[in-house]
PDB file of N, CA and C in Angstrom:
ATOM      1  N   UNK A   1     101.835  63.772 132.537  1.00  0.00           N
ATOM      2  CA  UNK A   1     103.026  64.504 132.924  1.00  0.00           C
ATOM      3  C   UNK A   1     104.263  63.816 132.346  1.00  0.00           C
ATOM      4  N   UNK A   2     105.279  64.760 132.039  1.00  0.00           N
ATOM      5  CA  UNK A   2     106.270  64.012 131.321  1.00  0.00           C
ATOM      6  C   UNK A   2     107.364  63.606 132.289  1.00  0.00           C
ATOM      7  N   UNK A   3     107.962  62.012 132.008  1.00  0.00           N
ATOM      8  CA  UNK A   3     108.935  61.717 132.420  1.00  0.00           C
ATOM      9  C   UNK A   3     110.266  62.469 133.111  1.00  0.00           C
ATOM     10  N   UNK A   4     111.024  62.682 133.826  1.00  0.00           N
ATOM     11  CA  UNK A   4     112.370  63.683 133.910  1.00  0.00           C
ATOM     12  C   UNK A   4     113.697  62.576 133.480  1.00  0.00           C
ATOM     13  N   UNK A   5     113.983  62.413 132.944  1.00  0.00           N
ATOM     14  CA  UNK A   5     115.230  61.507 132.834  1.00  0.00           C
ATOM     15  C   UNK A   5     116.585  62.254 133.051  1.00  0.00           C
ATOM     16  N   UNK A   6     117.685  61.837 133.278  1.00  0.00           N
ATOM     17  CA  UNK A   6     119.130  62.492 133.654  1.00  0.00           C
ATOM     18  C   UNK A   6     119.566  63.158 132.545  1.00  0.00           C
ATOM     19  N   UNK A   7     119.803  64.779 132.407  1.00  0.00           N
ATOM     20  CA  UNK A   7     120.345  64.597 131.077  1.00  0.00           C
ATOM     21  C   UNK A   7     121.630  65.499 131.517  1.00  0.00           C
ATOM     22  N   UNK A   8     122.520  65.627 130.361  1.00  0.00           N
ATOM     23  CA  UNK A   8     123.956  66.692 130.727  1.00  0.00           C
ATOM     24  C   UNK A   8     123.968  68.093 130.154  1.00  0.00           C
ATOM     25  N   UNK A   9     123.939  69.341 130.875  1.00  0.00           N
ATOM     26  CA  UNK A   9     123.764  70.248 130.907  1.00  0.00           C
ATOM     27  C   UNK A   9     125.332  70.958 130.973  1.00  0.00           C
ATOM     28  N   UNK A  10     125.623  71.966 129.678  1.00  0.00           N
ATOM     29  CA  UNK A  10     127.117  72.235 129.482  1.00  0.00           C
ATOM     30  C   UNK A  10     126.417  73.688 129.592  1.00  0.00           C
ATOM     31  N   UNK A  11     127.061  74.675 130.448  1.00  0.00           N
ATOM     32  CA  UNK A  11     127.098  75.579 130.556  1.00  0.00           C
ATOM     33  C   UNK A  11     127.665  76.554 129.866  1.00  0.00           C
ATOM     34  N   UNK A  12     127.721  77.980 129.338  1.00  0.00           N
ATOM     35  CA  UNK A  12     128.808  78.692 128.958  1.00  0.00           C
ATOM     36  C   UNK A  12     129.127  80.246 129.570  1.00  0.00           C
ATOM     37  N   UNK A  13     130.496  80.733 129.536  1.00  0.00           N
ATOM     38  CA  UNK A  13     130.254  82.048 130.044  1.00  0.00           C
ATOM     39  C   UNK A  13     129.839  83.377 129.121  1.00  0.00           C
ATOM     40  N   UNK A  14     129.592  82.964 128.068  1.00  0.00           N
ATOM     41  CA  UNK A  14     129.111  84.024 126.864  1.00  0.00           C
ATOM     42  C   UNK A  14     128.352  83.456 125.990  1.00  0.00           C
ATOM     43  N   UNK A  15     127.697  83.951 124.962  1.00  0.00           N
ATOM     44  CA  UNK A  15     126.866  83.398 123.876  1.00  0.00           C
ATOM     45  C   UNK A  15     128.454  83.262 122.670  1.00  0.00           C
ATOM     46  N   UNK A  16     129.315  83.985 122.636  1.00  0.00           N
ATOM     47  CA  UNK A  16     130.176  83.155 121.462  1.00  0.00           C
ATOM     48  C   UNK A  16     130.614  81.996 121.785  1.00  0.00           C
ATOM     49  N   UNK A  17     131.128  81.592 123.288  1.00  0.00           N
ATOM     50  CA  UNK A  17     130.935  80.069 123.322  1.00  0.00           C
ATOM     51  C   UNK A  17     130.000  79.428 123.140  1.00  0.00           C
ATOM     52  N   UNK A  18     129.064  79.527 123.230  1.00  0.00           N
ATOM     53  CA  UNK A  18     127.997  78.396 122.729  1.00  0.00           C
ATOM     54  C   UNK A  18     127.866  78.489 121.662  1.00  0.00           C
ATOM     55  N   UNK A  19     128.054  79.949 121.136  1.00  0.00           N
ATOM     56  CA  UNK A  19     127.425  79.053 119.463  1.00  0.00           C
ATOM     57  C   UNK A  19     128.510  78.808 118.599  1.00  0.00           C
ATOM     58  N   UNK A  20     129.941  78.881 119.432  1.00  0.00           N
ATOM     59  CA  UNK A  20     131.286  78.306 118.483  1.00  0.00           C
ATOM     60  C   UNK A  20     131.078  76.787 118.956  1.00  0.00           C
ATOM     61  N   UNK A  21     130.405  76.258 120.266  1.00  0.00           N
ATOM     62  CA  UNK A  21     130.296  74.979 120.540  1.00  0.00           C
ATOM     63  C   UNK A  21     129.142  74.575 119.439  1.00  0.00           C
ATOM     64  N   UNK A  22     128.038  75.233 119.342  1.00  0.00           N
ATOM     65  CA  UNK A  22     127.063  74.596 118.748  1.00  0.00           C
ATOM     66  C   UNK A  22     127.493  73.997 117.030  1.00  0.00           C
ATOM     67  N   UNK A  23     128.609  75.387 116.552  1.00  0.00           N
ATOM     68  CA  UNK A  23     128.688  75.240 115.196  1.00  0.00           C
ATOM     69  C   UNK A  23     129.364  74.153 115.079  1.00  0.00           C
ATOM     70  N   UNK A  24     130.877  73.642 116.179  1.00  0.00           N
ATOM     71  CA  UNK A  24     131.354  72.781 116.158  1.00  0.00           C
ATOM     72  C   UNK A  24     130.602  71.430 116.206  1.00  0.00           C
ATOM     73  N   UNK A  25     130.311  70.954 117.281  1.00  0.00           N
ATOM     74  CA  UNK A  25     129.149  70.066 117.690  1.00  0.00           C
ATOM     75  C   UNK A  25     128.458  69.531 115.969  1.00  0.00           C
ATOM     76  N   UNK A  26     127.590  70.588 115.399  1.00  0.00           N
ATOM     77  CA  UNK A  26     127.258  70.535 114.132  1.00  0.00           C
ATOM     78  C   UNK A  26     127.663  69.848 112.851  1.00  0.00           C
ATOM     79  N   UNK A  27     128.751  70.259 113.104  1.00  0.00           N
ATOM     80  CA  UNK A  27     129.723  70.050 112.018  1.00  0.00           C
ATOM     81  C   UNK A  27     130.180  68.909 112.166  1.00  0.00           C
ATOM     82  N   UNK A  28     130.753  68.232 113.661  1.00  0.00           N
ATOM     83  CA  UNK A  28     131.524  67.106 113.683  1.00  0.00           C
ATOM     84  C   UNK A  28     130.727  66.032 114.053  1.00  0.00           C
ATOM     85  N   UNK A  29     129.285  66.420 113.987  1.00  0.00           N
ATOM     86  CA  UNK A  29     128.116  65.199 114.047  1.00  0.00           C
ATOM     87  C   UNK A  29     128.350  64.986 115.894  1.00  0.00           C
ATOM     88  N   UNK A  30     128.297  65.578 116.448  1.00  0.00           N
ATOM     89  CA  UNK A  30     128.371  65.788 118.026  1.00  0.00           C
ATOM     90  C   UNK A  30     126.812  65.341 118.468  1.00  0.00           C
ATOM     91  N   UNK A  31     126.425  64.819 119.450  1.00  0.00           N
ATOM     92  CA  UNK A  31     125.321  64.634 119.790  1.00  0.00           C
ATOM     93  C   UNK A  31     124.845  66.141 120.676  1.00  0.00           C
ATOM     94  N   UNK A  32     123.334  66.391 120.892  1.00  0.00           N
ATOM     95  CA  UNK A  32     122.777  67.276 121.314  1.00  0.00           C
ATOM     96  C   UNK A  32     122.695  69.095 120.597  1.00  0.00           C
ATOM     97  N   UNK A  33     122.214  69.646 121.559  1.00  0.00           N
ATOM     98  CA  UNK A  33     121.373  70.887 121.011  1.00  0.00           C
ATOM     99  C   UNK A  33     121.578  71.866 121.985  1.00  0.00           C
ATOM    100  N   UNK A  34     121.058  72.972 121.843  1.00  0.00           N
ATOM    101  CA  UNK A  34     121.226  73.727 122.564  1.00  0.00           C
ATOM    102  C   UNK A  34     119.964  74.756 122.607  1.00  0.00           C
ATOM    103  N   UNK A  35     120.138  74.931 124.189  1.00  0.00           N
ATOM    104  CA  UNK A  35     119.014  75.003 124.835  1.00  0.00           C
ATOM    105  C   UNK A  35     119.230  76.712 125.902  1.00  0.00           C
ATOM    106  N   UNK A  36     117.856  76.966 126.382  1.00  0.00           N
ATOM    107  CA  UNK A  36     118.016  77.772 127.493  1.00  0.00           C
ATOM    108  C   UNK A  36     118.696  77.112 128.557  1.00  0.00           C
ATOM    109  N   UNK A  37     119.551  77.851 129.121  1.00  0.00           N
ATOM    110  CA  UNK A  37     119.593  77.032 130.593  1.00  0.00           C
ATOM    111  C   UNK A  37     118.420  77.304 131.775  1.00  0.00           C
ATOM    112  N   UNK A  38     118.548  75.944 132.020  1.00  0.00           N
ATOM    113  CA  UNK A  38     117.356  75.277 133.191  1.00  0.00           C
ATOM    114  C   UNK A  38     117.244  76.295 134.002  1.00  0.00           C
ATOM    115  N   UNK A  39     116.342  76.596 134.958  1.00  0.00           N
ATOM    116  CA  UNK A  39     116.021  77.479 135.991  1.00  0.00           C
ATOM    117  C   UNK A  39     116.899  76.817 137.224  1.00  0.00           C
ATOM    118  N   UNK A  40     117.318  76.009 137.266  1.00  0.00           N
ATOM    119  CA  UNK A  40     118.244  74.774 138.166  1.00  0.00           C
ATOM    120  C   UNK A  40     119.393  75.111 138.335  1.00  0.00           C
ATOM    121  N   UNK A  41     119.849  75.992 137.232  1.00  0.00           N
ATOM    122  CA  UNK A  41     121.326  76.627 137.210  1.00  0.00           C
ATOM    123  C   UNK A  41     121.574  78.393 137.048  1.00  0.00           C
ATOM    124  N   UNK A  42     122.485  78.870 137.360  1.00  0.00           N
ATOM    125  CA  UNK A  42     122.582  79.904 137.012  1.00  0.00           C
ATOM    126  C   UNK A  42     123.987  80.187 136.241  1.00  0.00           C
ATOM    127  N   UNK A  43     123.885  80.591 135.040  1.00  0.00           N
ATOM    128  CA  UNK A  43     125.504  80.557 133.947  1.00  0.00           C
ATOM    129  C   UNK A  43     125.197  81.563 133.322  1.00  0.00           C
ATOM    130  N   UNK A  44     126.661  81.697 132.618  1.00  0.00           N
ATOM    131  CA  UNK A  44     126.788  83.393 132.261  1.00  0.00           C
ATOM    132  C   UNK A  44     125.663  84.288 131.099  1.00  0.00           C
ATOM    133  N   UNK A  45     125.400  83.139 130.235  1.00  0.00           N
ATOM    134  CA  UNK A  45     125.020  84.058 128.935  1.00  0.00           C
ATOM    135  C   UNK A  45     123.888  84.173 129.085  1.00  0.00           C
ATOM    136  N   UNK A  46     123.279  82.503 129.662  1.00  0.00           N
ATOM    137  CA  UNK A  46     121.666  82.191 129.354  1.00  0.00           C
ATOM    138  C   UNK A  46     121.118  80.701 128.236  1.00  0.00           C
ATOM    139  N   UNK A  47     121.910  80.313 127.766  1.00  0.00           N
ATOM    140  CA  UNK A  47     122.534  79.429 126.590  1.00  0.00           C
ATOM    141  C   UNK A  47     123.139  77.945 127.237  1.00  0.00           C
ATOM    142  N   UNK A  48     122.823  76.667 126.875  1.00  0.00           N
ATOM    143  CA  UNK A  48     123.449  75.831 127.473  1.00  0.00           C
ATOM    144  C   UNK A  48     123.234  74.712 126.181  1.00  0.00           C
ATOM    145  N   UNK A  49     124.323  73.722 126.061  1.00  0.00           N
ATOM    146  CA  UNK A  49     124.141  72.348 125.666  1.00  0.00           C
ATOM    147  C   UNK A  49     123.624  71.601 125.844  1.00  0.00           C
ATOM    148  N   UNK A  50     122.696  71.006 125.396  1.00  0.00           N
ATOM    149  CA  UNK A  50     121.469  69.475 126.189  1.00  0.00           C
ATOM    150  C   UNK A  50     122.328  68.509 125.336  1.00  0.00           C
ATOM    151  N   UNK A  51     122.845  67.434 126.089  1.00  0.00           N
ATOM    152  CA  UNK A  51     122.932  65.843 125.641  1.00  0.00           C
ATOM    153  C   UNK A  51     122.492  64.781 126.072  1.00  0.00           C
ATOM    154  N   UNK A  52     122.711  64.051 126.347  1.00  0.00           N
ATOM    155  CA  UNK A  52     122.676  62.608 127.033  1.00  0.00           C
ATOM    156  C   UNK A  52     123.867  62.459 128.085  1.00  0.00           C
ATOM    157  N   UNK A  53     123.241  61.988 129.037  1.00  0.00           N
ATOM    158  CA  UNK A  53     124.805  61.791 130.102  1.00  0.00           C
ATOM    159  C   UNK A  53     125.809  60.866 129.668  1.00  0.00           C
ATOM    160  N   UNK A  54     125.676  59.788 128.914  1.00  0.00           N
ATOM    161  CA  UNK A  54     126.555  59.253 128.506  1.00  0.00           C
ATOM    162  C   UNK A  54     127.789  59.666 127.369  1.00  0.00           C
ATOM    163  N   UNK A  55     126.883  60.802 126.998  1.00  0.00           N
ATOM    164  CA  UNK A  55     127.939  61.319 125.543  1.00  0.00           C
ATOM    165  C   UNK A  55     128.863  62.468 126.811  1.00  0.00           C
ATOM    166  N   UNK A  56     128.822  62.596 127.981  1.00  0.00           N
ATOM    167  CA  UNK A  56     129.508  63.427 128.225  1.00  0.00           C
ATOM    168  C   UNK A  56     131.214  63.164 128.209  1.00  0.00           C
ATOM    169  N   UNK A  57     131.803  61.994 127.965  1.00  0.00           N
ATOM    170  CA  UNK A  57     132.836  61.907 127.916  1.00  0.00           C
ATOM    171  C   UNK A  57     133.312  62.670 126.515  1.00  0.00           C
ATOM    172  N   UNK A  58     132.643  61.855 125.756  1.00  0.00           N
ATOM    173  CA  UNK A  58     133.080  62.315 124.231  1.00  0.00           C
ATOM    174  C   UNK A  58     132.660  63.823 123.910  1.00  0.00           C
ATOM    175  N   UNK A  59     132.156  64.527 124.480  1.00  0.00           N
ATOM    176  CA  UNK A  59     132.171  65.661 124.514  1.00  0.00           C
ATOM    177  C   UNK A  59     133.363  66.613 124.963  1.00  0.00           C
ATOM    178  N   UNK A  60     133.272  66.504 126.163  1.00  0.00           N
ATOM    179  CA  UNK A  60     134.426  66.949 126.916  1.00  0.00           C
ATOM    180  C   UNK A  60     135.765  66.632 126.194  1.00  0.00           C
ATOM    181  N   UNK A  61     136.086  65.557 125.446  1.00  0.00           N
ATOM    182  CA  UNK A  61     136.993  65.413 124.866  1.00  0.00           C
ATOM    183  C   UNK A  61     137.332  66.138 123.304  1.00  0.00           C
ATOM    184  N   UNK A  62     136.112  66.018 122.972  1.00  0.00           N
ATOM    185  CA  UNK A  62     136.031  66.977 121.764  1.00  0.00           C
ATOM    186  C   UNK A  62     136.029  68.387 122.022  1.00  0.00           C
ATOM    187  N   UNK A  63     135.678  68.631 123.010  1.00  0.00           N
ATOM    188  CA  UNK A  63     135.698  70.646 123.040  1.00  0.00           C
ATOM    189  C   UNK A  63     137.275  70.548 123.720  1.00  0.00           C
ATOM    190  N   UNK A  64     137.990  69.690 124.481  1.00  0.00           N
ATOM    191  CA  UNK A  64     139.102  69.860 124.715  1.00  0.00           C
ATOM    192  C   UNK A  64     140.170  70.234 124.139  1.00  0.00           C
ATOM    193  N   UNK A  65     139.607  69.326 122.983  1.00  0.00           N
ATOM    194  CA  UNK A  65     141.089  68.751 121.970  1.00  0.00           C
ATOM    195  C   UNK A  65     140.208  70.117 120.828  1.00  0.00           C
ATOM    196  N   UNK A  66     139.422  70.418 120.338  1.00  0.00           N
ATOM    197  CA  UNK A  66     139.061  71.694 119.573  1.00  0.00           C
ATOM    198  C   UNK A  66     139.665  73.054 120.208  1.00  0.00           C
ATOM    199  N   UNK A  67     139.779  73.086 121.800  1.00  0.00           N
ATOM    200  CA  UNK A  67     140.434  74.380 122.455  1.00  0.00           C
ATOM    201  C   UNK A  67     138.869  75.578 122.836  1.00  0.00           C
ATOM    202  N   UNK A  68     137.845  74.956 122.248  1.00  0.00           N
ATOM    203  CA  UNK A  68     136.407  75.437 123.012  1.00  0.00           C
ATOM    204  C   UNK A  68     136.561  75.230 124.394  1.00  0.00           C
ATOM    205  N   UNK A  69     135.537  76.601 124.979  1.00  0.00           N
ATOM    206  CA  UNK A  69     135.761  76.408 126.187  1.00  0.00           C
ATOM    207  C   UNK A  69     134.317  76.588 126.633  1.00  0.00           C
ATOM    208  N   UNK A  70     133.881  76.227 127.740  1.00  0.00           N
ATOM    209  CA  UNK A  70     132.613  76.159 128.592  1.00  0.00           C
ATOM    210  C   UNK A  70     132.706  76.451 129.894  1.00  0.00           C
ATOM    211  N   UNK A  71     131.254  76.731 131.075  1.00  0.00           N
ATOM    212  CA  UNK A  71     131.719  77.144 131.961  1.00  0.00           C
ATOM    213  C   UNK A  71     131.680  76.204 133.166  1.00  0.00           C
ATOM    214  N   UNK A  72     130.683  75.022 132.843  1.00  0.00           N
ATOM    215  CA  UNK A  72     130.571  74.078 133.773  1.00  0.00           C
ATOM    216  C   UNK A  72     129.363  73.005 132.989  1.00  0.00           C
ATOM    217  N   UNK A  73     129.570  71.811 133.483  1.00  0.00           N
ATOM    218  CA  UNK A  73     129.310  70.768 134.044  1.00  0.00           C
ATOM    219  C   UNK A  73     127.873  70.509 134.259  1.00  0.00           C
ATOM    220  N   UNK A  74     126.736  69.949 134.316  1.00  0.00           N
ATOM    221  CA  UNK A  74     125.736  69.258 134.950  1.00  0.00           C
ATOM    222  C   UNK A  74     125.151  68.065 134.642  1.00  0.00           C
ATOM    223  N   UNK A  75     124.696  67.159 135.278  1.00  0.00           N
ATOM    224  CA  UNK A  75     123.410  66.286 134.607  1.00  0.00           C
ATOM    225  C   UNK A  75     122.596  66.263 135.909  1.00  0.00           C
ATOM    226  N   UNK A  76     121.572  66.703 135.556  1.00  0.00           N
ATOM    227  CA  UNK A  76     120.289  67.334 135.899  1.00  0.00           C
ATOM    228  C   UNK A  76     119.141  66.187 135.334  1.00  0.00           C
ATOM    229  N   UNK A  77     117.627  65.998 136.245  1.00  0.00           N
ATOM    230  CA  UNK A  77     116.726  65.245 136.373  1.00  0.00           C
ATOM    231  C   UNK A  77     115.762  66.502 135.330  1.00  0.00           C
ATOM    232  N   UNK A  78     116.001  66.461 134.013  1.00  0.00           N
ATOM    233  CA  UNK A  78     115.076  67.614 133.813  1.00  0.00           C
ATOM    234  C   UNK A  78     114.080  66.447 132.354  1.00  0.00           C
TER     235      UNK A  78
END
C-alpha cells in the first residue's frame, strides 16, 4: 500500500484557470502538475494543482504577482 504524505492542493473555479495556471507554472519552471481534484474536496471545474507543501509559499506568490487566480487552498494526506 502506498505511503500518503502531505501534499498542497490549489483549487480552481473554472478550467481556464487552471490551465492559464498550468501554462504559467510551465513556463516559469514552477514546481507541480495538475491533477483531478481529490474526492476530499469539492471545487468548481474538477481540475486542481498538486505540489509539495513547502513550495506553497512560492506559489502563492507567483500566481499573485502574475494576477492568476484560484479558488482555494489545501494540503491534504493524499
Amino acid at each position: 500500500m502506498r505511503q500518503k504524505k502531505p501534499t498542497l492542493i490549489i483549487t480552481f473555479a473554472s478550467t481556464t484557470q487552471a490551465m492559464a495556471v498550468e501554462k504559467y507554472c510551465t513556463e516559469n519552471g514552477l514546481p507541480g502538475r495538475i491533477i483531478p481534484v481529490p474526492r476530499e474536496i469539492t471545487a468548481g471545474c474538477g481540475l486542481s494543482w498538486k505540489a509539495a507543501p513547502e513550495d506553497q509559499q512560492a506559489l502563492t506568490d507567483a500566481l499573485q504577482s502574475s494576477g492568476l487566480g484560484w479558488e482555494s487552498m489545501h494540503i491534504l494526506e493524499i
